[in-house]
PDB file of N, CA and C in Angstrom:
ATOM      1  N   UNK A   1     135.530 -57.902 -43.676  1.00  0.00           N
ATOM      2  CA  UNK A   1     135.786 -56.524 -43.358  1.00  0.00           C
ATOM      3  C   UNK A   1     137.201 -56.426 -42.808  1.00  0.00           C
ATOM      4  N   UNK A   2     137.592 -55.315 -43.129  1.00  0.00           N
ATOM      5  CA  UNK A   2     139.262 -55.010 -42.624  1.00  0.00           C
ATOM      6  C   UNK A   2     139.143 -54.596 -41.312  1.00  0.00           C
ATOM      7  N   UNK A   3     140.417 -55.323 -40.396  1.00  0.00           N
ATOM      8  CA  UNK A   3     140.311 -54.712 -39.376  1.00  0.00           C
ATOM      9  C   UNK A   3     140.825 -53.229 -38.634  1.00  0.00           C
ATOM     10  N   UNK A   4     140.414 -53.343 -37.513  1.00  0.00           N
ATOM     11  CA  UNK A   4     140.814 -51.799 -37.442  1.00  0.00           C
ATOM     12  C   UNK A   4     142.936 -51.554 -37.525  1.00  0.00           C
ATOM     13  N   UNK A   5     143.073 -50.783 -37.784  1.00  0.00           N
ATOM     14  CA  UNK A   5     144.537 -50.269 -37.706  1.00  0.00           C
ATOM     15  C   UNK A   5     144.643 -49.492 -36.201  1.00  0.00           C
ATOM     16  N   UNK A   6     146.091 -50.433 -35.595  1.00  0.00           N
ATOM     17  CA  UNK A   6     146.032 -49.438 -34.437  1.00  0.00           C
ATOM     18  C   UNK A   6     146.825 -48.320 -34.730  1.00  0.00           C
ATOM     19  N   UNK A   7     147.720 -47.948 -35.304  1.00  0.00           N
ATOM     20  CA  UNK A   7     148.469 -46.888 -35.795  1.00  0.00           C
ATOM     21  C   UNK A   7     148.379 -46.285 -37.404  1.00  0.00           C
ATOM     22  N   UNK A   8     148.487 -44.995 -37.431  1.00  0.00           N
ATOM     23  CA  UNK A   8     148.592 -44.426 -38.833  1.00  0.00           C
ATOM     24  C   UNK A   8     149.919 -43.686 -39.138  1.00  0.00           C
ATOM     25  N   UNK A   9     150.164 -44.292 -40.531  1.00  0.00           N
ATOM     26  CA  UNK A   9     151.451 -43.817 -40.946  1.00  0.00           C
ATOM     27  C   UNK A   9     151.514 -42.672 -40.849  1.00  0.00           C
ATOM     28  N   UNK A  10     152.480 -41.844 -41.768  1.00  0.00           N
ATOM     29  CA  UNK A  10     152.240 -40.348 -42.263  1.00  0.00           C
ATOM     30  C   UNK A  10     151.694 -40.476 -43.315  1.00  0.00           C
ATOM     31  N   UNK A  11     152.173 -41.329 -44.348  1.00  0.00           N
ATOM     32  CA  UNK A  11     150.987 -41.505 -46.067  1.00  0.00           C
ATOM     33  C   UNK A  11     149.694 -41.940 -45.892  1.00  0.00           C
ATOM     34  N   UNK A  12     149.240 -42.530 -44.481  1.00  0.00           N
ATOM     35  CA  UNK A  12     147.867 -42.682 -43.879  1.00  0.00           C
ATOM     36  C   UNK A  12     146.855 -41.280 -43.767  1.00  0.00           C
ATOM     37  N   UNK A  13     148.083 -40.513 -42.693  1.00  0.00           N
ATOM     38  CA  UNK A  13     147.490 -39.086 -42.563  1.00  0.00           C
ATOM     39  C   UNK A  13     147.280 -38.161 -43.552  1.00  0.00           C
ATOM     40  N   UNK A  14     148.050 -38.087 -44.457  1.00  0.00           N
ATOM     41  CA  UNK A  14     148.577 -37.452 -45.532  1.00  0.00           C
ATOM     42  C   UNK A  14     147.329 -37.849 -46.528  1.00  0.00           C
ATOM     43  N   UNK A  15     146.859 -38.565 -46.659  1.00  0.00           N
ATOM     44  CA  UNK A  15     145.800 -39.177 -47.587  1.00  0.00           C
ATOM     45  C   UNK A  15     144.496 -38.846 -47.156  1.00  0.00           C
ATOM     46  N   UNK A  16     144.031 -38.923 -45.412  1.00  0.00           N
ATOM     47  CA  UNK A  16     143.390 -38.566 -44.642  1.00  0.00           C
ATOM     48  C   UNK A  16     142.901 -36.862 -44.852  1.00  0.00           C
ATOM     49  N   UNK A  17     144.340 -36.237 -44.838  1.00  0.00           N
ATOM     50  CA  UNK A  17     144.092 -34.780 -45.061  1.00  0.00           C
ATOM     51  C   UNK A  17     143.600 -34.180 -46.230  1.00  0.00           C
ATOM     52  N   UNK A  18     144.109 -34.942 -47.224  1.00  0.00           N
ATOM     53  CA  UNK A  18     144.022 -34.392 -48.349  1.00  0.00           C
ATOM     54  C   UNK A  18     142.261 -34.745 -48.420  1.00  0.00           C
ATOM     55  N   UNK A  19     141.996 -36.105 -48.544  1.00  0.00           N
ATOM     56  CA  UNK A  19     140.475 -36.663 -48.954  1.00  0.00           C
ATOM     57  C   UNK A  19     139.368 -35.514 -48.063  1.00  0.00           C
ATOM     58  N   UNK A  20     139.652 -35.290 -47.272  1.00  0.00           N
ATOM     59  CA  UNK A  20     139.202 -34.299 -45.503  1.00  0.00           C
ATOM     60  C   UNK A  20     139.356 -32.611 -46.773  1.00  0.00           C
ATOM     61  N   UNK A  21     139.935 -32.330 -47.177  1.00  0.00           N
ATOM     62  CA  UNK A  21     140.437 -31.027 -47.453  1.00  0.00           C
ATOM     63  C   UNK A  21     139.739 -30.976 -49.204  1.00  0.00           C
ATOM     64  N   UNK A  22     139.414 -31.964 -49.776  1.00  0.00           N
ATOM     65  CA  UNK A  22     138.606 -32.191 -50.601  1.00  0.00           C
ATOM     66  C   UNK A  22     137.418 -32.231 -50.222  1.00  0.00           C
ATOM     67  N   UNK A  23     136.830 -32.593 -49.759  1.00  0.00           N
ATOM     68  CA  UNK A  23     135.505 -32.733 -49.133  1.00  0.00           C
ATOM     69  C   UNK A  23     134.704 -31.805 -48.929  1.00  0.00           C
ATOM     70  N   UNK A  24     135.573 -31.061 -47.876  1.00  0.00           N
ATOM     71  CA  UNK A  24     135.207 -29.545 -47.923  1.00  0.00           C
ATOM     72  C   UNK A  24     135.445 -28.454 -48.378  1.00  0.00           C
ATOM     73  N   UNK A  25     136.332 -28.637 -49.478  1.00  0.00           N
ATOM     74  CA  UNK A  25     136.780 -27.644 -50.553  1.00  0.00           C
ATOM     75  C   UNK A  25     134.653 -28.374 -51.552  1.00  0.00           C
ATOM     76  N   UNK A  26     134.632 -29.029 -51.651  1.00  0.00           N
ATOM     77  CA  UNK A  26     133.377 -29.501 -51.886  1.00  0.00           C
ATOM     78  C   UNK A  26     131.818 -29.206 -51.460  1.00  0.00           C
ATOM     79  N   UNK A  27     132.252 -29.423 -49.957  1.00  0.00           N
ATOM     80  CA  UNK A  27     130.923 -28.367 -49.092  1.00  0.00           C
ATOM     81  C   UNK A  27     131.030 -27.665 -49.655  1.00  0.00           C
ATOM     82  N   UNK A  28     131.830 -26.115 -49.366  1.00  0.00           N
ATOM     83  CA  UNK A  28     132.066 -25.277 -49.966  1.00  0.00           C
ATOM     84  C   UNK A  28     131.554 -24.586 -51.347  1.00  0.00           C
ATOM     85  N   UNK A  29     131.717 -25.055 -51.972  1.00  0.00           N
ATOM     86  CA  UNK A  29     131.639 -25.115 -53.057  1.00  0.00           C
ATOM     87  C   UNK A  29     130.229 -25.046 -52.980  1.00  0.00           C
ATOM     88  N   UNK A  30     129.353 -26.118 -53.195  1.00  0.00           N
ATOM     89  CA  UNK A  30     127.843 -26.646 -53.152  1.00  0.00           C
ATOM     90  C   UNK A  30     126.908 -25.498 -52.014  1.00  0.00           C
ATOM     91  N   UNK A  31     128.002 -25.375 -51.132  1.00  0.00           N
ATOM     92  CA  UNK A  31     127.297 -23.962 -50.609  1.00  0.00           C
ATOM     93  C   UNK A  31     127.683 -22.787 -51.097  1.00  0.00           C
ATOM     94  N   UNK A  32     128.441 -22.680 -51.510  1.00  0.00           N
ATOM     95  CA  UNK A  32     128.366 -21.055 -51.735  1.00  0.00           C
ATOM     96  C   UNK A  32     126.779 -21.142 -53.173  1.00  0.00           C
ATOM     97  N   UNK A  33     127.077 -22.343 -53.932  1.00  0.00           N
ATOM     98  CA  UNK A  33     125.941 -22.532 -55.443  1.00  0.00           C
ATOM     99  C   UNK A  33     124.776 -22.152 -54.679  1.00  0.00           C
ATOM    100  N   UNK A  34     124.390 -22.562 -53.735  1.00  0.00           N
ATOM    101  CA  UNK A  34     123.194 -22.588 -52.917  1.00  0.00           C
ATOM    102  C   UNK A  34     122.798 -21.660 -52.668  1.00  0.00           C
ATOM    103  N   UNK A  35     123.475 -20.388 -51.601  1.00  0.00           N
ATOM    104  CA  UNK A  35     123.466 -19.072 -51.259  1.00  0.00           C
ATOM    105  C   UNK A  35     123.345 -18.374 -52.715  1.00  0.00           C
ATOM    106  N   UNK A  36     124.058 -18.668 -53.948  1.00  0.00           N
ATOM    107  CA  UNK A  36     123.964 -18.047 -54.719  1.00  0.00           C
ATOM    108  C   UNK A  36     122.339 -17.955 -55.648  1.00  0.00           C
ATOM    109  N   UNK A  37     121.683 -18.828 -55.838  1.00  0.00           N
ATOM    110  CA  UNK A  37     120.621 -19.734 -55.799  1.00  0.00           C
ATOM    111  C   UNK A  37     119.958 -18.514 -54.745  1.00  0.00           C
ATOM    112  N   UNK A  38     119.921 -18.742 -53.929  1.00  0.00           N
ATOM    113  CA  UNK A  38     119.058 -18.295 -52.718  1.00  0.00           C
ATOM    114  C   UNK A  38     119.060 -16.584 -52.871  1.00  0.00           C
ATOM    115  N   UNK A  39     120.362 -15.917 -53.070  1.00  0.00           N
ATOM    116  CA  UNK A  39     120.462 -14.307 -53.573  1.00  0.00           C
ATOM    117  C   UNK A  39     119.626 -14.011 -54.801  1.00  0.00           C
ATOM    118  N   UNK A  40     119.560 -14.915 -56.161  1.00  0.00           N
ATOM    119  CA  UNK A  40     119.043 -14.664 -57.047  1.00  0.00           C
ATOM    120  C   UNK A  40     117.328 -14.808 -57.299  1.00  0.00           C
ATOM    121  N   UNK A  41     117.019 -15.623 -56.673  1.00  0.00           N
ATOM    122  CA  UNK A  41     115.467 -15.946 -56.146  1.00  0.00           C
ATOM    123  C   UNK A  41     115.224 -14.806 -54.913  1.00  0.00           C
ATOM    124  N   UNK A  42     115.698 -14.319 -54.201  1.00  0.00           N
ATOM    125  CA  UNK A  42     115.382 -12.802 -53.504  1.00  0.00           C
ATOM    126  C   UNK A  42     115.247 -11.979 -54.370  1.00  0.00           C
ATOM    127  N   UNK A  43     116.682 -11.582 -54.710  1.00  0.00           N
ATOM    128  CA  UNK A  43     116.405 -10.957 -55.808  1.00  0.00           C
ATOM    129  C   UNK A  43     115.161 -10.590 -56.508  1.00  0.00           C
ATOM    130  N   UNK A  44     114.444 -12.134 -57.374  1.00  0.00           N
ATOM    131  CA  UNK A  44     113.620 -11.531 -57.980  1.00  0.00           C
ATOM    132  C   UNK A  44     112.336 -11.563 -57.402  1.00  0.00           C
ATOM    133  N   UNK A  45     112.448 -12.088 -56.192  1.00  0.00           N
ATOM    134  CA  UNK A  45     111.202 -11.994 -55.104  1.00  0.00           C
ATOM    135  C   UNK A  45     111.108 -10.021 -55.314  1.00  0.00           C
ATOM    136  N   UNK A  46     112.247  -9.662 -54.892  1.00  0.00           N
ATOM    137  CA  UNK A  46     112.439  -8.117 -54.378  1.00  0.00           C
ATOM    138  C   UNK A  46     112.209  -7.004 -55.712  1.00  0.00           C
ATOM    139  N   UNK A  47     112.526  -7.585 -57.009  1.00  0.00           N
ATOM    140  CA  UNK A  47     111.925  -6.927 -58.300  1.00  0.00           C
ATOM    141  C   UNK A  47     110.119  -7.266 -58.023  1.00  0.00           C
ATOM    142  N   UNK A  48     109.712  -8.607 -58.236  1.00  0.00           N
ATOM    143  CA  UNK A  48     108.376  -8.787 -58.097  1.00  0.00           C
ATOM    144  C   UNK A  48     107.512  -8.098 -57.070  1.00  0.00           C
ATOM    145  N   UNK A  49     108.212  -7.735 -55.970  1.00  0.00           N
ATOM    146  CA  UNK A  49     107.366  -6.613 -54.934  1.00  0.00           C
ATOM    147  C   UNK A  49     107.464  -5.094 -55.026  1.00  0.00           C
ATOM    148  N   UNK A  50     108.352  -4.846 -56.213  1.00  0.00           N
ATOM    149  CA  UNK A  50     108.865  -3.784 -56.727  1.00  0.00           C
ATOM    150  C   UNK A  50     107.485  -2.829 -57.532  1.00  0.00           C
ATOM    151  N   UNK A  51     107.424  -4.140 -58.187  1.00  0.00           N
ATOM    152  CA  UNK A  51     106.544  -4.091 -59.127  1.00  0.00           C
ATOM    153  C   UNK A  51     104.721  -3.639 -59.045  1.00  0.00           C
ATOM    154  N   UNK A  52     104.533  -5.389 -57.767  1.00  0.00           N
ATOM    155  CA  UNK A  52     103.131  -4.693 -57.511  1.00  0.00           C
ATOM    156  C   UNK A  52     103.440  -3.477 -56.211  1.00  0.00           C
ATOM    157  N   UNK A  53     103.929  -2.971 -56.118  1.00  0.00           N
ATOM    158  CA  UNK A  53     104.277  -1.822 -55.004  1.00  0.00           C
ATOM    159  C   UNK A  53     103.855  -0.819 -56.032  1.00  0.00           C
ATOM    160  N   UNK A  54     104.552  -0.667 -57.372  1.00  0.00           N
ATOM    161  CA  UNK A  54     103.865   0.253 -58.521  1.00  0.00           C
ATOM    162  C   UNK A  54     102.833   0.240 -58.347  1.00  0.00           C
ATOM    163  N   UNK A  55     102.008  -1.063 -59.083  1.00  0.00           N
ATOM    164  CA  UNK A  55     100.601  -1.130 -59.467  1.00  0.00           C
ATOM    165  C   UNK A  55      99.850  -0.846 -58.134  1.00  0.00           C
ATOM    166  N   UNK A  56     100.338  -1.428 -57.454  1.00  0.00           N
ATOM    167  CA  UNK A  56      99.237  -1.162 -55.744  1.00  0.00           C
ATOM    168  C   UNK A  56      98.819   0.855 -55.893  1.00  0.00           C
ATOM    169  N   UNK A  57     100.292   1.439 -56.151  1.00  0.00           N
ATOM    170  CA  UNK A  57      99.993   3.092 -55.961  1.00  0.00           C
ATOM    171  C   UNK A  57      99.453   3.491 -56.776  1.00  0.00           C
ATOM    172  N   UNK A  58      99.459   2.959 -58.188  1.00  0.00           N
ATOM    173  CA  UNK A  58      98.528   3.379 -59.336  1.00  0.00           C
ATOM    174  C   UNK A  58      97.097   3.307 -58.956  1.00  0.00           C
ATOM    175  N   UNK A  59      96.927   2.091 -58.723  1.00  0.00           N
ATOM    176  CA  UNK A  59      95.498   1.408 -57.992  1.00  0.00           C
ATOM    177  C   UNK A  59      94.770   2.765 -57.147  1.00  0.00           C
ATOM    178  N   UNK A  60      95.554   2.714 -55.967  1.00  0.00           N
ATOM    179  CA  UNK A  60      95.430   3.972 -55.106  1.00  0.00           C
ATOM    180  C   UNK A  60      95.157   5.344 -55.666  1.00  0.00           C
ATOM    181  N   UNK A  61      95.405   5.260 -56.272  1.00  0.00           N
ATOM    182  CA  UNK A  61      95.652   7.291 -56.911  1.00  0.00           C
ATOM    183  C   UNK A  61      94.317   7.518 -57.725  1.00  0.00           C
ATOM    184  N   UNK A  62      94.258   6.100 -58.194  1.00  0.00           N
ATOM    185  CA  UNK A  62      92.486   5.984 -59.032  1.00  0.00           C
ATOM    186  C   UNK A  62      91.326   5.535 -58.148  1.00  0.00           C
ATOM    187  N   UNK A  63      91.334   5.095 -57.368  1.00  0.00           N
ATOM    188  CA  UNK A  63      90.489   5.177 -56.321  1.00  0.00           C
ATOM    189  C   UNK A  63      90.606   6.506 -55.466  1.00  0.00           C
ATOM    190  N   UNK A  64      91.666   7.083 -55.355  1.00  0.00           N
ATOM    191  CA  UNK A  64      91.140   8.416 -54.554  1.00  0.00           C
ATOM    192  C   UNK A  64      90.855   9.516 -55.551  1.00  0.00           C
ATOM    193  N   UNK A  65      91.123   9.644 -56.422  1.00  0.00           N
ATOM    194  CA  UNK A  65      90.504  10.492 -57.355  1.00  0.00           C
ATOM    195  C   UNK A  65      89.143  10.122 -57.661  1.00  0.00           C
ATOM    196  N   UNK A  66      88.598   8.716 -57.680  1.00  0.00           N
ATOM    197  CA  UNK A  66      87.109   8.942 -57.322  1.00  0.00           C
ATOM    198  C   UNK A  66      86.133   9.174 -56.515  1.00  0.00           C
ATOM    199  N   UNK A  67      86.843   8.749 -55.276  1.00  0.00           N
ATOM    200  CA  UNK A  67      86.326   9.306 -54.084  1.00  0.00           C
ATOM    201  C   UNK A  67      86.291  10.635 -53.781  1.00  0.00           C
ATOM    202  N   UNK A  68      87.567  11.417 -54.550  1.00  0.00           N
ATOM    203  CA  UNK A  68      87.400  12.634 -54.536  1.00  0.00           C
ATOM    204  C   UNK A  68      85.841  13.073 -55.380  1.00  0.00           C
ATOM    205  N   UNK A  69      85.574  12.535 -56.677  1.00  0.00           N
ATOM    206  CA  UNK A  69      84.436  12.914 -57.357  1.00  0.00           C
ATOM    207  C   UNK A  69      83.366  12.282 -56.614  1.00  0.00           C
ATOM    208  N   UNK A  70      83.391  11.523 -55.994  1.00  0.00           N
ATOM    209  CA  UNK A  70      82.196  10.856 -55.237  1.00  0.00           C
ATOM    210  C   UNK A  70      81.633  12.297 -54.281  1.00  0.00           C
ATOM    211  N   UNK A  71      82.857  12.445 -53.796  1.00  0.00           N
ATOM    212  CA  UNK A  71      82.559  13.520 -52.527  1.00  0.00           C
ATOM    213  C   UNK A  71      82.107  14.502 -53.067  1.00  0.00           C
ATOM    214  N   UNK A  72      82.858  15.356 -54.198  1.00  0.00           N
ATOM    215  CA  UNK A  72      82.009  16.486 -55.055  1.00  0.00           C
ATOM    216  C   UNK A  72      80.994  16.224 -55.255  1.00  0.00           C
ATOM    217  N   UNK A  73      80.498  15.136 -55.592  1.00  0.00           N
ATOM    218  CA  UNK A  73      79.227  14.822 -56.420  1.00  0.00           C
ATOM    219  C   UNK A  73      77.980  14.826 -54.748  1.00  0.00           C
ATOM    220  N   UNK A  74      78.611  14.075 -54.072  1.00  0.00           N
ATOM    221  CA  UNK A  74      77.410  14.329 -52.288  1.00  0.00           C
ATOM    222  C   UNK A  74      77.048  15.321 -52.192  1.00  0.00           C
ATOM    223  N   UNK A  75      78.428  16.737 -52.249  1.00  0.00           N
ATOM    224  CA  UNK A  75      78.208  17.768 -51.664  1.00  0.00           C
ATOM    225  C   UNK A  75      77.191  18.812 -52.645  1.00  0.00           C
ATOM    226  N   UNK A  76      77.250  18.422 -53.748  1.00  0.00           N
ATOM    227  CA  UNK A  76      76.419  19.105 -54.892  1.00  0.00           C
ATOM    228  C   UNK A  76      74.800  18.621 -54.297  1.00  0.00           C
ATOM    229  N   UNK A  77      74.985  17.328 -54.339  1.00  0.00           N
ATOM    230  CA  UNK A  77      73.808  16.595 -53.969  1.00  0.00           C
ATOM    231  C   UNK A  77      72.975  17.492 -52.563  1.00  0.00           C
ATOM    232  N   UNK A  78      73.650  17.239 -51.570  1.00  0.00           N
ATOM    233  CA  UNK A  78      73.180  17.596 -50.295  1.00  0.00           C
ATOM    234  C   UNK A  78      72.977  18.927 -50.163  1.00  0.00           C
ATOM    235  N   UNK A  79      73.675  20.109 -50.804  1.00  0.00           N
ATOM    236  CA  UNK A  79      73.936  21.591 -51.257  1.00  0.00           C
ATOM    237  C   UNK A  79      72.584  21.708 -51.983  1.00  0.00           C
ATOM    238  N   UNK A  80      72.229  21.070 -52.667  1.00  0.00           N
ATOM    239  CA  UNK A  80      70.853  21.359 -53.841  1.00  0.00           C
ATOM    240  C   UNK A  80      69.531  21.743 -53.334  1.00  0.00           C
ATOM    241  N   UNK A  81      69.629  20.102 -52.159  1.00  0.00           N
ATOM    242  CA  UNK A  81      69.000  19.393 -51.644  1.00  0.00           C
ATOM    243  C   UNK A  81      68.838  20.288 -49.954  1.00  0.00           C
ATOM    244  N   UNK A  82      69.304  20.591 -49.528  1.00  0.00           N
ATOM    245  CA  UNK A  82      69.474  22.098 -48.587  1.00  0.00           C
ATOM    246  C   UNK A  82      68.891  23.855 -49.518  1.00  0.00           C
ATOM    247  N   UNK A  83      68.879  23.939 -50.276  1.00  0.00           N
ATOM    248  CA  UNK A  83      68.626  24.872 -50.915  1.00  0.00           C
ATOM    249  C   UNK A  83      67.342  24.967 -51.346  1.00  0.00           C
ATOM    250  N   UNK A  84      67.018  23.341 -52.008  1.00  0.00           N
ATOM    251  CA  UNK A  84      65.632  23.381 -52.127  1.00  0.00           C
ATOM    252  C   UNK A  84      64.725  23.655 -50.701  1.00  0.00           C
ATOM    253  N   UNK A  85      65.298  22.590 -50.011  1.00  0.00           N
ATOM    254  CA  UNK A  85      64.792  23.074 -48.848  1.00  0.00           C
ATOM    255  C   UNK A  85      64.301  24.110 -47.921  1.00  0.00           C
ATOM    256  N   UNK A  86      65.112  25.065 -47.984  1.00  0.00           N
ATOM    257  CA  UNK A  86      65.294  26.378 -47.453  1.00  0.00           C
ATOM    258  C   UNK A  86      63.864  27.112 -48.619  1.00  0.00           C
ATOM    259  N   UNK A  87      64.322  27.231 -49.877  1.00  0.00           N
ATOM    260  CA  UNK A  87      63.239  27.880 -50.829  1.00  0.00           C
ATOM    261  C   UNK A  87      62.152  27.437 -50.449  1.00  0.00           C
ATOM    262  N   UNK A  88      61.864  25.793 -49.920  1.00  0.00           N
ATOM    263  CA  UNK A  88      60.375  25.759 -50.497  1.00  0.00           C
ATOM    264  C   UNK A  88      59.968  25.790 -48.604  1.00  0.00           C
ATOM    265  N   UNK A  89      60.141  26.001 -48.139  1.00  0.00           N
ATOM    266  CA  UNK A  89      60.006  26.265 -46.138  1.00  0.00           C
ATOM    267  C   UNK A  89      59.842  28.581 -46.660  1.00  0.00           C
ATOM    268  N   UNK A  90      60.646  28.923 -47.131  1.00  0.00           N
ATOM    269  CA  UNK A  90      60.475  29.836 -47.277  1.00  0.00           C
ATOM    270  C   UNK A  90      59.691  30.455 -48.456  1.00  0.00           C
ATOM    271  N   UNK A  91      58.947  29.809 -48.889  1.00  0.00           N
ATOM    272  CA  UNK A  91      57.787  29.699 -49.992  1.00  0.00           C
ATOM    273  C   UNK A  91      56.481  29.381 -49.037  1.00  0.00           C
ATOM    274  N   UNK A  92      56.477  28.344 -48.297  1.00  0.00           N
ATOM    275  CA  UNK A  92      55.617  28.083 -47.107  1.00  0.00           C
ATOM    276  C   UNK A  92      55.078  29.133 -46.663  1.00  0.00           C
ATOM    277  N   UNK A  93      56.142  30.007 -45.954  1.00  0.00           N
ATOM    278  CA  UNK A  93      56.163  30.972 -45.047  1.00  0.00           C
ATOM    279  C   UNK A  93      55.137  31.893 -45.406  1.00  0.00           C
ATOM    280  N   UNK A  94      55.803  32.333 -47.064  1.00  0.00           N
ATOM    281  CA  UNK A  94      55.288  33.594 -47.505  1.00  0.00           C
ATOM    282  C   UNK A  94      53.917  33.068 -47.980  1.00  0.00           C
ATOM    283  N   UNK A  95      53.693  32.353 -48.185  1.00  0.00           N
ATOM    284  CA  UNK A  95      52.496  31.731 -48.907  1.00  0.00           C
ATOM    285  C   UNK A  95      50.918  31.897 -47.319  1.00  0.00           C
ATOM    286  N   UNK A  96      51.555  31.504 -46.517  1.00  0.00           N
ATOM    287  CA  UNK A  96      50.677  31.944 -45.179  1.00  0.00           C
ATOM    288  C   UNK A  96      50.808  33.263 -44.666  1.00  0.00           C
ATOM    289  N   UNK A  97      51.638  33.690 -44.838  1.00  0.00           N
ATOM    290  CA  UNK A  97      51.505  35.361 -44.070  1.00  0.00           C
ATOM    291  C   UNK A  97      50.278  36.521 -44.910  1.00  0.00           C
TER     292      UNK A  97
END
């Protein structure tokens, strides 16, 4: 193994800087690919929630439109079902007097 150097030239430093200034012209680089990578996978995270955000409200709009007919359909039910009621109590009535 080489030993250590107690002093550095300027073509020491100079070589130093440059290899140093490559390196991280390199980080650089490999990160920005990364972030870029990382924007484009959001991205289509943020289309894909786009999406079922549609279908979820479609979903919704057809379920309350049946619940809406559900509810028409009770109140017919219970309305009938009150009516008969009333007629045949007042069929009772007249039927004893």
């Amino acid at each position: 193994m080489e030993a250590m150097r107690q002093s550095w030239t300027d073509e020491r430093l100079d070589d130093f800087r440059e290899e140093t200034a490559r390196r991280f012209g390199e980080a650089r680089t490999e990160t920005a690919r990364r972030f870029d990578e990382v924007d484009r996978r959001l991205d289509k995270a943020d289309a894909d929630i786009r999406e079922l955000r549609g279908a979820m409200t479609a979903g919704f709009s057809q379920m309350n439109a049946r619940l809406d007919a559900l509810n028409q359909t009770i109140l017919k039910l219970g309305g009938g079902a009150l009516v008969t009621f009333v007629v045949g109590f007042v069929g009772l009535i007249a039927t004893q007097l």
